[in-house]
Protein backbone atom coordinates (compact mmCIF):
# COMPACT_ATOMS: atom_id res chain seq x y z
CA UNK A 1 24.60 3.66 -20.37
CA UNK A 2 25.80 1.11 -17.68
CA UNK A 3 23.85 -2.33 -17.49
CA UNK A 4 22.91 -1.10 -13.74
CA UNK A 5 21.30 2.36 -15.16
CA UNK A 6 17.89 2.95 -13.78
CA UNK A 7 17.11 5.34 -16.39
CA UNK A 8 17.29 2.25 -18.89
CA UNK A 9 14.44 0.81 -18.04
CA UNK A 10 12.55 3.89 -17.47
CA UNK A 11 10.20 4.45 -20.71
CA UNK A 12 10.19 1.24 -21.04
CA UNK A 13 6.68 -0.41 -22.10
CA UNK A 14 5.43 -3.83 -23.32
CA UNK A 15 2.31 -3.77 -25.54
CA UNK A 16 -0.53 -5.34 -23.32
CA UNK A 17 -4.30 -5.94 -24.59
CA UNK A 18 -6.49 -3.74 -22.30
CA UNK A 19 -8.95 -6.57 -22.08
CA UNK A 20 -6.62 -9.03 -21.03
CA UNK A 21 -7.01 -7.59 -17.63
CA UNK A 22 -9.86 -6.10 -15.69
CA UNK A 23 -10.34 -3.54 -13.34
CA UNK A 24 -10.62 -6.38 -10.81
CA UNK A 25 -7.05 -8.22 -11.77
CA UNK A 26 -5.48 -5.25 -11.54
CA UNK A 27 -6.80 -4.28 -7.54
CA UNK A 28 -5.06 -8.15 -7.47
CA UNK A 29 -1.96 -7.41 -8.92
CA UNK A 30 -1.79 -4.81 -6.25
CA UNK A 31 -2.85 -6.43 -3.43
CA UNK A 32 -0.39 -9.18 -3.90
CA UNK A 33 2.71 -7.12 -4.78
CA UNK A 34 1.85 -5.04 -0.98
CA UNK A 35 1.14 -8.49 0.36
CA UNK A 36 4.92 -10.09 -0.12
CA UNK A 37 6.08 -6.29 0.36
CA UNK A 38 4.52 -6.46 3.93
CA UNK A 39 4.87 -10.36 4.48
CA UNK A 40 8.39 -9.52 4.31
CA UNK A 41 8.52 -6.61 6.35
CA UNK A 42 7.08 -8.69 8.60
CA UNK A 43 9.82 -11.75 8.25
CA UNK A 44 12.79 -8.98 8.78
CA UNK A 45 11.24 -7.93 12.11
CA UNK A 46 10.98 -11.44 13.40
CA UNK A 47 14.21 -11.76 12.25
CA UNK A 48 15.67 -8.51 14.55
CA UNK A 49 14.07 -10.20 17.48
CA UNK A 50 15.86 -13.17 16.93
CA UNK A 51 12.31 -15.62 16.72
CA UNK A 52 13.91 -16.42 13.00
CA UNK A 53 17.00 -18.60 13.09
CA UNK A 54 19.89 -18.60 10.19
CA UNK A 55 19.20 -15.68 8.05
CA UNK A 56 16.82 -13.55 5.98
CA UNK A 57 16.30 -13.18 2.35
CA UNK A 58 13.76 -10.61 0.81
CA UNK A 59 12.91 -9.14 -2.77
CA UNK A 60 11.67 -5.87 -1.66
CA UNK A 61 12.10 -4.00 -5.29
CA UNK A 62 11.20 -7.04 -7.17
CA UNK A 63 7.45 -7.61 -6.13
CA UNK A 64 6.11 -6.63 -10.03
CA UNK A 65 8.23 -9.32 -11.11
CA UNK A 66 7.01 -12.65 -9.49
CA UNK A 67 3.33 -11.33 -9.18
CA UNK A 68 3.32 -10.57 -12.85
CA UNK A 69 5.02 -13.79 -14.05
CA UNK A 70 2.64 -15.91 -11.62
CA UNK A 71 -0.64 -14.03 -12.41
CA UNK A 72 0.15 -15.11 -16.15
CA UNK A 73 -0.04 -19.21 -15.49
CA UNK A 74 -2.93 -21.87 -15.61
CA UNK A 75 -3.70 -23.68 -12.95
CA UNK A 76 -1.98 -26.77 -14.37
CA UNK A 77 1.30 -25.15 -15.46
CA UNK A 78 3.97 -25.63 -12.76
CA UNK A 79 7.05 -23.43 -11.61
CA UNK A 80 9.92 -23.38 -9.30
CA UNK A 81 9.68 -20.46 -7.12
CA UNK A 82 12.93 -19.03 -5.74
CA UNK A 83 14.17 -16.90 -2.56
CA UNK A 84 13.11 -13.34 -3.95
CA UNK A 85 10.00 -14.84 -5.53
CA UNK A 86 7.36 -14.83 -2.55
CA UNK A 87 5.09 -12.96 -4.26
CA UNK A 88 5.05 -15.85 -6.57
CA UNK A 89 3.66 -18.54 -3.57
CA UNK A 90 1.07 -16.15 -2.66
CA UNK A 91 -0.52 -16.33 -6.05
CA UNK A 92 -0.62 -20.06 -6.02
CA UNK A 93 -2.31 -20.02 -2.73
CA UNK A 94 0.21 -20.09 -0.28
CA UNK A 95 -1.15 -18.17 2.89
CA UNK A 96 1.66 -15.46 4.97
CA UNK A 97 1.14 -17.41 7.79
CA UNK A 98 2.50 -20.59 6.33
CA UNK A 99 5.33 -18.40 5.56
CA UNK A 100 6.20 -16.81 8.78
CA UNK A 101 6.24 -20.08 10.55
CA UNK A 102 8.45 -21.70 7.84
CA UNK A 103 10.90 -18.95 9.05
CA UNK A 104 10.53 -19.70 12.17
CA UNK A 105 10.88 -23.37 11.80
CA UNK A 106 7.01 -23.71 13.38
CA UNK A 107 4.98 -26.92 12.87
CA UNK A 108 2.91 -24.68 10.36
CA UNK A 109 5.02 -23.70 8.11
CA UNK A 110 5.48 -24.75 4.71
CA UNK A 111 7.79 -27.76 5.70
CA UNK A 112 6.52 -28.62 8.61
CA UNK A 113 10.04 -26.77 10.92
CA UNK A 114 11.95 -29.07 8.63
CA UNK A 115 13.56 -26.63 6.87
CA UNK A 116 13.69 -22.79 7.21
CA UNK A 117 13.38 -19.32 4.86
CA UNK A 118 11.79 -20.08 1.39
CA UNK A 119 13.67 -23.47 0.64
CA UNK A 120 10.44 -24.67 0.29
CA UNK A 121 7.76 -25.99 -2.67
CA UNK A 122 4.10 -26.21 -2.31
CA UNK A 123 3.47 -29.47 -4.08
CA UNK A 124 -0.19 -29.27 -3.50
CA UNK A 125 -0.17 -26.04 -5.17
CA UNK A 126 1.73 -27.24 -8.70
CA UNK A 127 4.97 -25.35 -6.88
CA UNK A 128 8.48 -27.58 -6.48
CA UNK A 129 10.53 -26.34 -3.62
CA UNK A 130 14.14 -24.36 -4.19
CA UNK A 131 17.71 -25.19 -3.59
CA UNK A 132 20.70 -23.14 -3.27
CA UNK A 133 22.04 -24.10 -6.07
CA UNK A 134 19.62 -21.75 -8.07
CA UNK A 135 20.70 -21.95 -11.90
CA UNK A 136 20.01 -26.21 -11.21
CA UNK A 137 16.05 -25.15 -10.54
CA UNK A 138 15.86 -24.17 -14.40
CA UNK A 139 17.17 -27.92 -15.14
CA UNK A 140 14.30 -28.96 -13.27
CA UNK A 141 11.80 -26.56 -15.07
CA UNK A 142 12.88 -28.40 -18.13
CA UNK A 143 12.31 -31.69 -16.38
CA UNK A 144 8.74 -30.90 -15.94
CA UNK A 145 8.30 -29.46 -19.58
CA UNK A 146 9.56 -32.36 -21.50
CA UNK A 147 7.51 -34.61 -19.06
CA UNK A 148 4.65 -32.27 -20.58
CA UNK A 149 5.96 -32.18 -24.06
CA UNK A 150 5.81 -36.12 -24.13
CA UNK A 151 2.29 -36.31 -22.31
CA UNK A 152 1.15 -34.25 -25.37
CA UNK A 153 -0.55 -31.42 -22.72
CA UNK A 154 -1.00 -27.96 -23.59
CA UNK A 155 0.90 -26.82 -20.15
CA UNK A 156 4.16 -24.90 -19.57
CA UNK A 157 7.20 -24.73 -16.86
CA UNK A 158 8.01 -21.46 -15.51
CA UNK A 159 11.29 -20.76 -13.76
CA UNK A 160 13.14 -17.67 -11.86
CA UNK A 161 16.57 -16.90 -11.54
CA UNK A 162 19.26 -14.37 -11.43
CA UNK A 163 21.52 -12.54 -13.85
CA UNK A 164 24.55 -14.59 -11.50
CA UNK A 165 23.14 -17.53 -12.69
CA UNK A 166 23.44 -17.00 -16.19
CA UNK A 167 27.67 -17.34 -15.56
CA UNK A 168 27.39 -20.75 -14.31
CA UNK A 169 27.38 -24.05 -16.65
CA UNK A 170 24.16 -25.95 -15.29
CA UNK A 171 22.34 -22.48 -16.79
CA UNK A 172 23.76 -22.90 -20.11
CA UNK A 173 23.01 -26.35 -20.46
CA UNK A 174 19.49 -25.94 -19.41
CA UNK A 175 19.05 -23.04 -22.31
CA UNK A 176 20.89 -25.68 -24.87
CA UNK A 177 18.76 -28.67 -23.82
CA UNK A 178 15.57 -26.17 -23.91
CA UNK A 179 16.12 -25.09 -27.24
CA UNK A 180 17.27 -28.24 -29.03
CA UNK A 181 13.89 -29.60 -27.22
CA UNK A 182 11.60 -26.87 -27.87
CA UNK A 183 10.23 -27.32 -24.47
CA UNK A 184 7.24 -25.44 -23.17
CA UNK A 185 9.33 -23.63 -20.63
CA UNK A 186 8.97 -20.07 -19.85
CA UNK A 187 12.69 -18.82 -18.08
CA UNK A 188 12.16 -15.51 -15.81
CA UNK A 189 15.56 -13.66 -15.26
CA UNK A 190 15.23 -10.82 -12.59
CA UNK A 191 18.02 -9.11 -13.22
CA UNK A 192 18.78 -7.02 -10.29
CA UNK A 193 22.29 -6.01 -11.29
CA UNK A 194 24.58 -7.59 -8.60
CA UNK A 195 25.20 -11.37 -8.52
CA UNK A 196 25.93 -10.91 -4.75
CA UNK A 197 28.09 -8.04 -4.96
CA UNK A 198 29.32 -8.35 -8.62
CA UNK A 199 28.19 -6.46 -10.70
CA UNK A 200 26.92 -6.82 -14.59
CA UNK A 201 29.78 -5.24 -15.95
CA UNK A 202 32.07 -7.98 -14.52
CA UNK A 203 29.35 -11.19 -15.24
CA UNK A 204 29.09 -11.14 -18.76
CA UNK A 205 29.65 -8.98 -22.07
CA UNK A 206 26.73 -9.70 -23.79
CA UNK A 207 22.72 -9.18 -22.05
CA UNK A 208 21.37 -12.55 -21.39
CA UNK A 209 18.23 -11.41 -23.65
CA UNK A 210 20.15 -11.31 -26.50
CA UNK A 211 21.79 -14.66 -25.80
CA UNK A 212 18.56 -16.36 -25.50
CA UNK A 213 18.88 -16.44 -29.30
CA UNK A 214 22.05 -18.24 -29.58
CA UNK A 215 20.08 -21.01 -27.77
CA UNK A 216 17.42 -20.92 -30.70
CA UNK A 217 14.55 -19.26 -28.57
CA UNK A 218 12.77 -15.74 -28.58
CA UNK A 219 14.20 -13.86 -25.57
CA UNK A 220 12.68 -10.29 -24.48
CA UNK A 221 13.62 -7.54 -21.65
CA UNK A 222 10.66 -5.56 -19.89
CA UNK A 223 10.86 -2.91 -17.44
CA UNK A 224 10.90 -5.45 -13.98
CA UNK A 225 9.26 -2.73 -12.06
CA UNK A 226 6.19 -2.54 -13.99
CA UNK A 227 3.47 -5.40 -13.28
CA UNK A 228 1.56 -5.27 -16.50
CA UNK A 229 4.76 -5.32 -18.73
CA UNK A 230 6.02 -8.24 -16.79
CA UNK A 231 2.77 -9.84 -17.20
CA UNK A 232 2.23 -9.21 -21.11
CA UNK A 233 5.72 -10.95 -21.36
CA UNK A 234 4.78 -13.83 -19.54
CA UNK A 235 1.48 -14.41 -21.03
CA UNK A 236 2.92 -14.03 -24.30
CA UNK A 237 5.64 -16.53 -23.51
CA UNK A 238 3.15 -18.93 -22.13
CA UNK A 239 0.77 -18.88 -24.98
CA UNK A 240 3.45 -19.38 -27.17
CA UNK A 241 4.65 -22.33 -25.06
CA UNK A 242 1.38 -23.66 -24.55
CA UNK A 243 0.98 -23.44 -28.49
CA UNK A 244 4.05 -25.31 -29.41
CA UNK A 245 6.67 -22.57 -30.36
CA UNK A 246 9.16 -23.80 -28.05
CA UNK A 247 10.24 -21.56 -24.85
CA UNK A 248 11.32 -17.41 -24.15
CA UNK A 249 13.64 -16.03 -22.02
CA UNK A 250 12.12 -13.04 -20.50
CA UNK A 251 14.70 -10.77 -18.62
CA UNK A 252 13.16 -8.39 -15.86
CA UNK A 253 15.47 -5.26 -14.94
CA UNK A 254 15.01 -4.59 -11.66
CA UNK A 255 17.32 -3.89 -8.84
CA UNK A 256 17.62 -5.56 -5.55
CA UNK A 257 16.84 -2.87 -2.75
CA UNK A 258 17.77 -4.91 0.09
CA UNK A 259 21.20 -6.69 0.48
CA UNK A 260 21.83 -10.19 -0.55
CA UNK A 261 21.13 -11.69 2.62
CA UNK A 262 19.76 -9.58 5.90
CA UNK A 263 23.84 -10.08 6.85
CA UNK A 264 24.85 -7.90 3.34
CA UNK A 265 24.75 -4.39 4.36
CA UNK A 266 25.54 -4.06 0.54
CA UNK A 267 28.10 -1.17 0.96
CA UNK A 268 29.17 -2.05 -2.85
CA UNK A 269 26.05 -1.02 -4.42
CA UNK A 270 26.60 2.78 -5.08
CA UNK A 271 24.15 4.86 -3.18
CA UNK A 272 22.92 7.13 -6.21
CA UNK A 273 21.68 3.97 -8.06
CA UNK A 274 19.84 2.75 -4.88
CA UNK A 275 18.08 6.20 -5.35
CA UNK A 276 16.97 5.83 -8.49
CA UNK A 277 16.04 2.67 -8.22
CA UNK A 278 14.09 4.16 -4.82
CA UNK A 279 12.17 6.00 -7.38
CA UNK A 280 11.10 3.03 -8.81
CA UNK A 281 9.54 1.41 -6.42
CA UNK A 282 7.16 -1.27 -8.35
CA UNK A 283 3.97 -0.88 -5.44
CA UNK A 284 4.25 2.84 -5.42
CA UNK A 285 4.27 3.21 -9.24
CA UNK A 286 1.40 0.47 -9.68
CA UNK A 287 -0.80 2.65 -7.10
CA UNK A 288 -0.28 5.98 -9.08
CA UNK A 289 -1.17 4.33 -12.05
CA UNK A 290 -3.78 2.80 -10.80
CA UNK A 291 -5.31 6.31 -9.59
CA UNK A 292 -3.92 7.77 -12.41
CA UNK A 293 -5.18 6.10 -15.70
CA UNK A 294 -7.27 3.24 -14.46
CA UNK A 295 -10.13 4.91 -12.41
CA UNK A 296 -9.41 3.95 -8.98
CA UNK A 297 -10.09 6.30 -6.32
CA UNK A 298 -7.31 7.37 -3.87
CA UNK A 299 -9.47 5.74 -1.11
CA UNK A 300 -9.70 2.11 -2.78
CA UNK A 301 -5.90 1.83 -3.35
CA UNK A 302 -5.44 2.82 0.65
CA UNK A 303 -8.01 0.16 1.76
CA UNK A 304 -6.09 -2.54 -0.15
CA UNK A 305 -2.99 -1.56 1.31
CA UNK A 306 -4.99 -1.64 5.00
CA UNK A 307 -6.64 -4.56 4.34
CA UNK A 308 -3.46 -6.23 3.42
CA UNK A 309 -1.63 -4.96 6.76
CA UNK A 310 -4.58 -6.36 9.16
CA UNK A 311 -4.58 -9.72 7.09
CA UNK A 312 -0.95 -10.00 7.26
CA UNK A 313 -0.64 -8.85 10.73
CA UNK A 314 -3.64 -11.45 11.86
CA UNK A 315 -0.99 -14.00 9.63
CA UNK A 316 1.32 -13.76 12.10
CA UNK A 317 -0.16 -14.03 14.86
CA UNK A 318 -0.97 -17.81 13.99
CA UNK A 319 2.59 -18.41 12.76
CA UNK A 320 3.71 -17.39 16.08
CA UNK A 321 1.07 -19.50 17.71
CA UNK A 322 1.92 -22.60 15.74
CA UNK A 323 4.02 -24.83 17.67
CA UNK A 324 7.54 -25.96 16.87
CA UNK A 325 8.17 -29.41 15.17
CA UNK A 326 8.08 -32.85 17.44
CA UNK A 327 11.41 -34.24 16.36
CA UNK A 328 10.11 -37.42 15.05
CA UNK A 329 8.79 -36.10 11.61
CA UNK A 330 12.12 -34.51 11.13
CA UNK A 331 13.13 -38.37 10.30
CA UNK A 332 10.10 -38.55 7.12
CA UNK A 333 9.70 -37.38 3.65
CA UNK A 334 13.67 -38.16 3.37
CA UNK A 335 13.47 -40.63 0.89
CA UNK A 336 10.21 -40.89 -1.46
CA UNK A 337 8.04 -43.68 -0.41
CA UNK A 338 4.98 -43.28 -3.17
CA UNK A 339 4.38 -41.94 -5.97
CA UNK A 340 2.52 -37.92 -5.44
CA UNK A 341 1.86 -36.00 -8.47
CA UNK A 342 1.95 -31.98 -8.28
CA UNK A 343 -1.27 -30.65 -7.86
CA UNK A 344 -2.82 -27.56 -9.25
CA UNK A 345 -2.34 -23.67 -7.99
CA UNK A 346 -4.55 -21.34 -7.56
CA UNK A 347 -4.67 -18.84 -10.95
CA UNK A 348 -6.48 -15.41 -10.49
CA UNK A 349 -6.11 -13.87 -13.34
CA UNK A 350 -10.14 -13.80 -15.07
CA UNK A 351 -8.84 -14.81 -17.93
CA UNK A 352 -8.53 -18.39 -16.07
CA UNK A 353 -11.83 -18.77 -14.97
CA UNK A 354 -13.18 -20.81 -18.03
CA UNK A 355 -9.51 -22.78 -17.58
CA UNK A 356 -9.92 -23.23 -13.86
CA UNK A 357 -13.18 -24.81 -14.16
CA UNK A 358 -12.03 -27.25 -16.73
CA UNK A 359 -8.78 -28.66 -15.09
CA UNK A 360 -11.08 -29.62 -12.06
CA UNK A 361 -13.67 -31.53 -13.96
CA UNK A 362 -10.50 -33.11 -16.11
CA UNK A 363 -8.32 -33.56 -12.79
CA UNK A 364 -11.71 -35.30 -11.30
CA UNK A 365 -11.77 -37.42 -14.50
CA UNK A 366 -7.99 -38.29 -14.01
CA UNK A 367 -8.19 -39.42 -10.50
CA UNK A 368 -11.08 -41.77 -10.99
CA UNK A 369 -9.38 -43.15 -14.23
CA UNK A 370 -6.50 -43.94 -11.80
């Protein structure tokens, strides 16, 4: 096989505890994989009409994979969310609204019009905001996990990236440092076969799974298209962060459906592996199933998709309506003035509920210590 064969990737399965989730997580997992899917849809259309300056990044294809990984984390863990990872903000808490008018460069958005697309972090929400140099962001992951490793807390550090980053240095040395450290730090490659418009073949010789041993750490590949296995990878990585075994580099095959950039019409990518890829599709496969082995009537998976549509719809609406920036503020938040600690995220997944509960009575505990 070729590293960009769909058919790979196809009986793939990771083992997943029934109980972990419930017929209600699952309707979630759903909801928020259509929600980026139509968030986005959304964002390109603005785009076309030229209400969204710059350009336009989407991760239509790779919904299961920042869902999945998100769904998986506590409240008080923390992540850095990257450009194909929306579906990753929504879990936290960020609303579509906040989204379109960050595009937009709208007083509402995310940053306030400072700065545009999804170079941006919810801070309130436990989420640090992206740059473009996107291997650097799992540097900062470590950051955060040592700062948790010291502390003595049982929380964890989550990062995306790309299969392009793992060619660049700043990647290597944040496996290396991980490893020697035995940080709690959970690495999320979404390999979607084409750094740009290289392909794996020409990025490296041997899978970045694999590698992940090298660096002294478990490393595992799951089928990127399928929710649950991406979450059962995740939540084992986490518990076995949160438990003291050091970090896991989970690698999600996937394919990017879209091109790079709304500018790529990626011509390079070969049109039969868009196809099967096509086939895929991580929202269609997740509502089959759903119907399929998990109970849910045909009717309940089309109301979450229409419920999704009006909510998103209704989202943009106010991100239109929001206003764009006075230039004044443009001139804050350059330098740091004050201390401001991350807050928490928002964790649906049931299997939180207990955990939710407890980080706001120790969070309340915290503040009045301070």
């Amino acid at each position: 096989m070729t590293l960009s064969d769909a058919s790979a990737v196809m009986g793939a399965a990771v083992p997943l505890d029934p109980a972990l989730l419930t017929r209600a997580d699952r309707a979630e997992l759903l909801r928020y994989m259509t929600m980026m899917r139509t968030a986005e849809e959304r964002a390109l259309s603005l785009y076309k009409q030229g209400k969204v300056p710059g350009s336009f990044y989407d991760g239509r294809g790779q919904e299961a994979i920042s869902v999945g990984a998100a769904f998986a984390l506590s409240p008080r863990d923390r992540l850095c969310i990257l450009h194909r990872d929306l579906g990753a903000h929504f879990v936290r808490g960020v609303t579509p609204d906040r989204y379109l008018a960050n595009y937009m460069g709208r007083a509402g958005g995310v940053t306030g019009g400072r700065d545009g697309n999804l170079h941006f972090g919810a801070r309130e929400l436990g989420c640090v905001g992206m740059v473009s140099m996107l291997p650097d962001m799992a540097l900062v992951a470590n950051g955060m996990a040592l700062a948790m490793k010291m502390r003595g807390e049982p929380r964890v550090a989550l990062t995306f990236f790309g299969d392009g980053s793992t060619a660049n240095g700043q990647w290597h040395e944040a496996m290396n440092f991980a490893g020697v450290q035995r940080l709690p730090v959970v690495f999320v490659l979404e390999n979607n076969h084409y750094a740009y418009s290289t392909p794996n073949e020409l990025e490296f010789v041997v899978d970045p799974a694999r590698r992940a041993e090298g660096y002294g750490f478990a490393g595992a590949e799951v089928d990127g298209n399928d929710v649950e296995a991406v979450f059962a990878a995740v939540h084992e990585a986490v518990e076995r962060a949160r438990a003291g075994g050091g970090p896991t580099l989970v690698e999600c095959q996937t394919m990017r459906m879209h091109g790079h950039g709304a500018h790529d019409d990626m011509g390079y990518v070969p049109p039969e592996l868009l196809a099967e890829w096509e086939a895929r599709d991580p929202i269609q496969l997740y509502a089959a199933r759903l119907i399929e082995e998990f109970g849910f009537a045909a009717e309940e998976v089309e109301r979450i998709d229409a419920e999704v549509t009006a909510y998103v719809a209704a989202c943009a609406e106010r991100a239109l309506a929001s206003p764009l920036p006075e230039p004044g503020p443009a001139l804050e938040g350059v330098f740091a003035d004050r201390w401001e600690p991350l807050g928490d995220g928002a964790a649906p997944w049931s299997g939180w509920a207990e955990a939710s509960a407890g980080a706001a009575v120790g969070a309340a505990v915290e503040r009045r210590a301070a």
